[in-house]
C-alpha atoms as a PDB file:
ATOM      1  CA  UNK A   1     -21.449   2.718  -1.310  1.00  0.00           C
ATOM      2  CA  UNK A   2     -20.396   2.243   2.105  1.00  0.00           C
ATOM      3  CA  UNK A   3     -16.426   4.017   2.626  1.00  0.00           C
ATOM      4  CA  UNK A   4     -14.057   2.569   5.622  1.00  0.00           C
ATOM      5  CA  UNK A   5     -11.299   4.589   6.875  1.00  0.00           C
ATOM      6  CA  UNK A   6      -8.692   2.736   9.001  1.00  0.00           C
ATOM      7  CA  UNK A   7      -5.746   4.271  10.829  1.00  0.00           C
ATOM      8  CA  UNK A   8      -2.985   3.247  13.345  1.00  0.00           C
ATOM      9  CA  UNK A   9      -1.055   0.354  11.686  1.00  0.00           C
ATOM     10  CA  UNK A  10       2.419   0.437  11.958  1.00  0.00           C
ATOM     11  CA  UNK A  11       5.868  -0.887  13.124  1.00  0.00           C
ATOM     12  CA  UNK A  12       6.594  -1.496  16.933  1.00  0.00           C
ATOM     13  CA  UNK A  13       8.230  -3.721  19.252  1.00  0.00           C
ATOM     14  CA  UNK A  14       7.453  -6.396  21.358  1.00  0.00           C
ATOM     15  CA  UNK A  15       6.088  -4.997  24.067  1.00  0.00           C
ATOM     16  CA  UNK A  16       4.733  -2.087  23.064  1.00  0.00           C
ATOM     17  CA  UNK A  17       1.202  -0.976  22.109  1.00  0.00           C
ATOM     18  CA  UNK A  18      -1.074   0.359  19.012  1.00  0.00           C
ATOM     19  CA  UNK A  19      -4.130   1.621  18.682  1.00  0.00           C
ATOM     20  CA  UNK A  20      -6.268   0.666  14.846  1.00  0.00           C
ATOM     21  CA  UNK A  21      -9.171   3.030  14.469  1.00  0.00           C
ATOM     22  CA  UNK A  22     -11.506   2.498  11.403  1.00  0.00           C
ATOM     23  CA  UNK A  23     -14.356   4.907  10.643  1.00  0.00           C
ATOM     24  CA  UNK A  24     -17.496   3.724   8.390  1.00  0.00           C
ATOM     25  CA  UNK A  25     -19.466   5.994   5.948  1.00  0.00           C
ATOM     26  CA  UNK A  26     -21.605   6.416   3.455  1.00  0.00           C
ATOM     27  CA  UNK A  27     -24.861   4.992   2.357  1.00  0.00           C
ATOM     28  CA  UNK A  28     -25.716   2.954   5.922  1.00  0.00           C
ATOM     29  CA  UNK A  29     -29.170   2.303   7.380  1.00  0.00           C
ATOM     30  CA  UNK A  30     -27.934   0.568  10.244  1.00  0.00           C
ATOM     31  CA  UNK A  31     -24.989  -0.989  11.595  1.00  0.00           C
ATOM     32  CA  UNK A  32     -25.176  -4.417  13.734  1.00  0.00           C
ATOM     33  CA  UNK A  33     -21.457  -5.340  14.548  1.00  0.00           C
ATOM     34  CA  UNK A  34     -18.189  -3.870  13.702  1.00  0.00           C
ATOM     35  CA  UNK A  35     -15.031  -5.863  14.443  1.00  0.00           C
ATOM     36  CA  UNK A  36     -11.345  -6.723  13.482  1.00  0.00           C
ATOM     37  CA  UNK A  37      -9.694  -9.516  11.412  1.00  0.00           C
ATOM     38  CA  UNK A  38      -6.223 -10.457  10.530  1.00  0.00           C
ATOM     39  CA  UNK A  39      -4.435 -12.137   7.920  1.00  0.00           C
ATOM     40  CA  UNK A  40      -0.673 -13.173   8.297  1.00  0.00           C
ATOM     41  CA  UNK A  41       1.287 -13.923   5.180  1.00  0.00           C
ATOM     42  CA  UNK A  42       0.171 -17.999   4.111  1.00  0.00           C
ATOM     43  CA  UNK A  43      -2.590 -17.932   6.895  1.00  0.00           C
ATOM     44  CA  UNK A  44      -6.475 -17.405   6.674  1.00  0.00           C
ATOM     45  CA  UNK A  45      -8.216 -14.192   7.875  1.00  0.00           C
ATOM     46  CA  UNK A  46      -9.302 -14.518  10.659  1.00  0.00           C
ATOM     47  CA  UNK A  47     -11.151 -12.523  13.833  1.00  0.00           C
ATOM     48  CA  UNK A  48      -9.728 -10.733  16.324  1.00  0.00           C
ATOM     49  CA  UNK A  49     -12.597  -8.868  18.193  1.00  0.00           C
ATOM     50  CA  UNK A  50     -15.735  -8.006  17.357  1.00  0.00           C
ATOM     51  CA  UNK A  51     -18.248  -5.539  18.962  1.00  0.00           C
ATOM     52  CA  UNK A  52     -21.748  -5.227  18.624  1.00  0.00           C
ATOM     53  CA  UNK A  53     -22.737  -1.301  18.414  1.00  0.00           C
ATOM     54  CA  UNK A  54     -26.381  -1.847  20.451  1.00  0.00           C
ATOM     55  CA  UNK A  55     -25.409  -2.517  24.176  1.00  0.00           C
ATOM     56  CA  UNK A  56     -21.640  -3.021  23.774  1.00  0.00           C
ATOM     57  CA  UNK A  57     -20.816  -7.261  23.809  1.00  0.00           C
ATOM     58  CA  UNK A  58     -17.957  -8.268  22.910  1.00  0.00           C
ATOM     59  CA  UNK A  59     -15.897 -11.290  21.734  1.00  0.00           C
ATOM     60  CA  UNK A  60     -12.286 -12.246  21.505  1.00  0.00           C
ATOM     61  CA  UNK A  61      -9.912 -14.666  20.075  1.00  0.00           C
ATOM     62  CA  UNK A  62      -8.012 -16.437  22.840  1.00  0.00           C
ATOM     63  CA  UNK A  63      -5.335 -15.642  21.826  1.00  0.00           C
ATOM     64  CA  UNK A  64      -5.504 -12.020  22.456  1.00  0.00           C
ATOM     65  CA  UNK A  65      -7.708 -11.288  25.248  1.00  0.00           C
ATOM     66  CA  UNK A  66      -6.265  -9.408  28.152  1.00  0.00           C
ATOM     67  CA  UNK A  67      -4.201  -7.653  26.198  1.00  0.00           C
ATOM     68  CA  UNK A  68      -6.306  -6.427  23.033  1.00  0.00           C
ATOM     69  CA  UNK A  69      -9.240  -3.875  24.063  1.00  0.00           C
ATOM     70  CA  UNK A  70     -12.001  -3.103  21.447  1.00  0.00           C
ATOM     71  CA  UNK A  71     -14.381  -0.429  21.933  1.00  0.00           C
ATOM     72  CA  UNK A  72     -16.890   1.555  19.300  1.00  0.00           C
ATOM     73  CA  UNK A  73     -18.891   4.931  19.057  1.00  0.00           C
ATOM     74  CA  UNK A  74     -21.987   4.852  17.581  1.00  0.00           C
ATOM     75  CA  UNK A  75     -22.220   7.963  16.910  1.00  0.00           C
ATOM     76  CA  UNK A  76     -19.032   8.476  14.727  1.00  0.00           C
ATOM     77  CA  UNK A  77     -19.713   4.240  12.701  1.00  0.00           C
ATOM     78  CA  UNK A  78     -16.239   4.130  14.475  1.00  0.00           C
ATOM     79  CA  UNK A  79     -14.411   0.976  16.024  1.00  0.00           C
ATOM     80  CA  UNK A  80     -11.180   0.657  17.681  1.00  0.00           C
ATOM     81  CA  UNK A  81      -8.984  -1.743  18.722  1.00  0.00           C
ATOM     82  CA  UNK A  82      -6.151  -1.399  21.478  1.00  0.00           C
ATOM     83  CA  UNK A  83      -3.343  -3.506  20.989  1.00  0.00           C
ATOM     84  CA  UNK A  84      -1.425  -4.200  24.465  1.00  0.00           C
ATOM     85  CA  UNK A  85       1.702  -6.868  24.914  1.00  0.00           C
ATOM     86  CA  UNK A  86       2.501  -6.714  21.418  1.00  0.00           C
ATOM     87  CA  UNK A  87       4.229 -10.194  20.211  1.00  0.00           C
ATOM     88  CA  UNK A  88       5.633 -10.867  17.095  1.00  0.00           C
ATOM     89  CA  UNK A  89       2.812 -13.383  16.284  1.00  0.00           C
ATOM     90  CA  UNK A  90       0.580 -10.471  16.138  1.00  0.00           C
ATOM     91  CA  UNK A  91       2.175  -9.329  13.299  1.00  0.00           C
ATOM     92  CA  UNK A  92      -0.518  -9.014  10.349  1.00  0.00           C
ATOM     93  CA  UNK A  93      -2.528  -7.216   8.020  1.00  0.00           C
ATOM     94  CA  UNK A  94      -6.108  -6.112  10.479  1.00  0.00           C
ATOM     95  CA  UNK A  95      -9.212  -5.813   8.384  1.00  0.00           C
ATOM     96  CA  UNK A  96     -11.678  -3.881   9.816  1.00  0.00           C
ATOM     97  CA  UNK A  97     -15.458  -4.719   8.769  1.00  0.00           C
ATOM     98  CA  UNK A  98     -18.630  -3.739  10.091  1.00  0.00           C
ATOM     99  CA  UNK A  99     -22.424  -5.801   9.967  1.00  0.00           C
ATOM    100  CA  UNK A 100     -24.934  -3.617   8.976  1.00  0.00           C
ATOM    101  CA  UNK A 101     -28.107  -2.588   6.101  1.00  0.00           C
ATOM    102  CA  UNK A 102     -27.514  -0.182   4.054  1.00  0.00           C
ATOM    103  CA  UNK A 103     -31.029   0.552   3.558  1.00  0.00           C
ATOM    104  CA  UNK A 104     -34.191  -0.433   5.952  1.00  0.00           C
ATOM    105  CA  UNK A 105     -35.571  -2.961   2.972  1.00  0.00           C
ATOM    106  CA  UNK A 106     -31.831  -4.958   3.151  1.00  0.00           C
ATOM    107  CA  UNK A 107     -30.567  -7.751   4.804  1.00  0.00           C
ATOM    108  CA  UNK A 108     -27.792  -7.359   7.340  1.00  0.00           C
ATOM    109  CA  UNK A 109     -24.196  -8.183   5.443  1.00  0.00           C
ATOM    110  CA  UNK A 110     -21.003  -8.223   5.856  1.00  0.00           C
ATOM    111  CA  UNK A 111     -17.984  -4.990   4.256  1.00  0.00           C
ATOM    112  CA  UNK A 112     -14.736  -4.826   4.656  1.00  0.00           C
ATOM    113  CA  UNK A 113     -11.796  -1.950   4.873  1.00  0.00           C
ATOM    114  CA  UNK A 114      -9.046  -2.085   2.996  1.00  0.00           C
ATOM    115  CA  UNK A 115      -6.691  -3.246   5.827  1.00  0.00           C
ATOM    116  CA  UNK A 116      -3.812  -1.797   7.851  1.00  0.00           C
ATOM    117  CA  UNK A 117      -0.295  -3.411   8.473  1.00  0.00           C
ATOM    118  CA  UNK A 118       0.451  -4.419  11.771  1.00  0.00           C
ATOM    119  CA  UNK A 119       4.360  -5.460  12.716  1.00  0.00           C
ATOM    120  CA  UNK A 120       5.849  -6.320  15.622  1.00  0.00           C
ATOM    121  CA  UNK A 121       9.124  -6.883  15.651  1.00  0.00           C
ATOM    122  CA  UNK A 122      12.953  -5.716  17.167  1.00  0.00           C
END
């Protein structure tokens, strides 16, 4: 079983800033990338910013770059995103998932939290 806990959703305006947190646990050999998606009501899911936990490179959506900041700590199977310039448009429900084996014999795939609401609005 592999657990996620995710934190940090919420309602804010334009402008302002959150910070998502999501913490990974249980039965985990190794973890390869953790990252973000989001899913706006009639849309697709898709991703934000990923990270990978060995050495730190990282990848964002247009759309969100220079404003969003995602960082990780190995130590804790924890990723977080900081959400800067909040628009409207950002307004969605952020998946966290994370890359990884859960034991040394498996093949990397791919689990997901159970997501956190994001609004922006005035």
């Amino acid at each position: 079983q592999v657990q996620f806990v995710e934190s940090g959703g919420g309602l804010v305006q334009p402008g302002g800033s959150l910070r998502l947190s999501c913490a990974a646990s249980g039965s985990i050999f190794s973890t390869d990338t953790m990252g973000w998606y989001r899913q706006a009501p009639g849309n697709q899911r898709d991703l934000v910013a990923r990270i990978l936990m060995s050495g730190g490179s990282t990848y964002y959506v247009d759309s969100v770059k220079g404003r969003f900041t995602i960082s990780r700590d190995n130590a804790k199977k924890t990723v977080y995103l900081q959400m800067n310039s909040l628009k409207p448009e950002d307004t969605a429900v952020y998946y966290c998932y994370a890359r990884l084996k859960r034991t040394v014999v498996d093949g990397f795939n791919d689990y997901w939290g159970q997501g956190t609401q994001v609004t922006v609005s005035s």
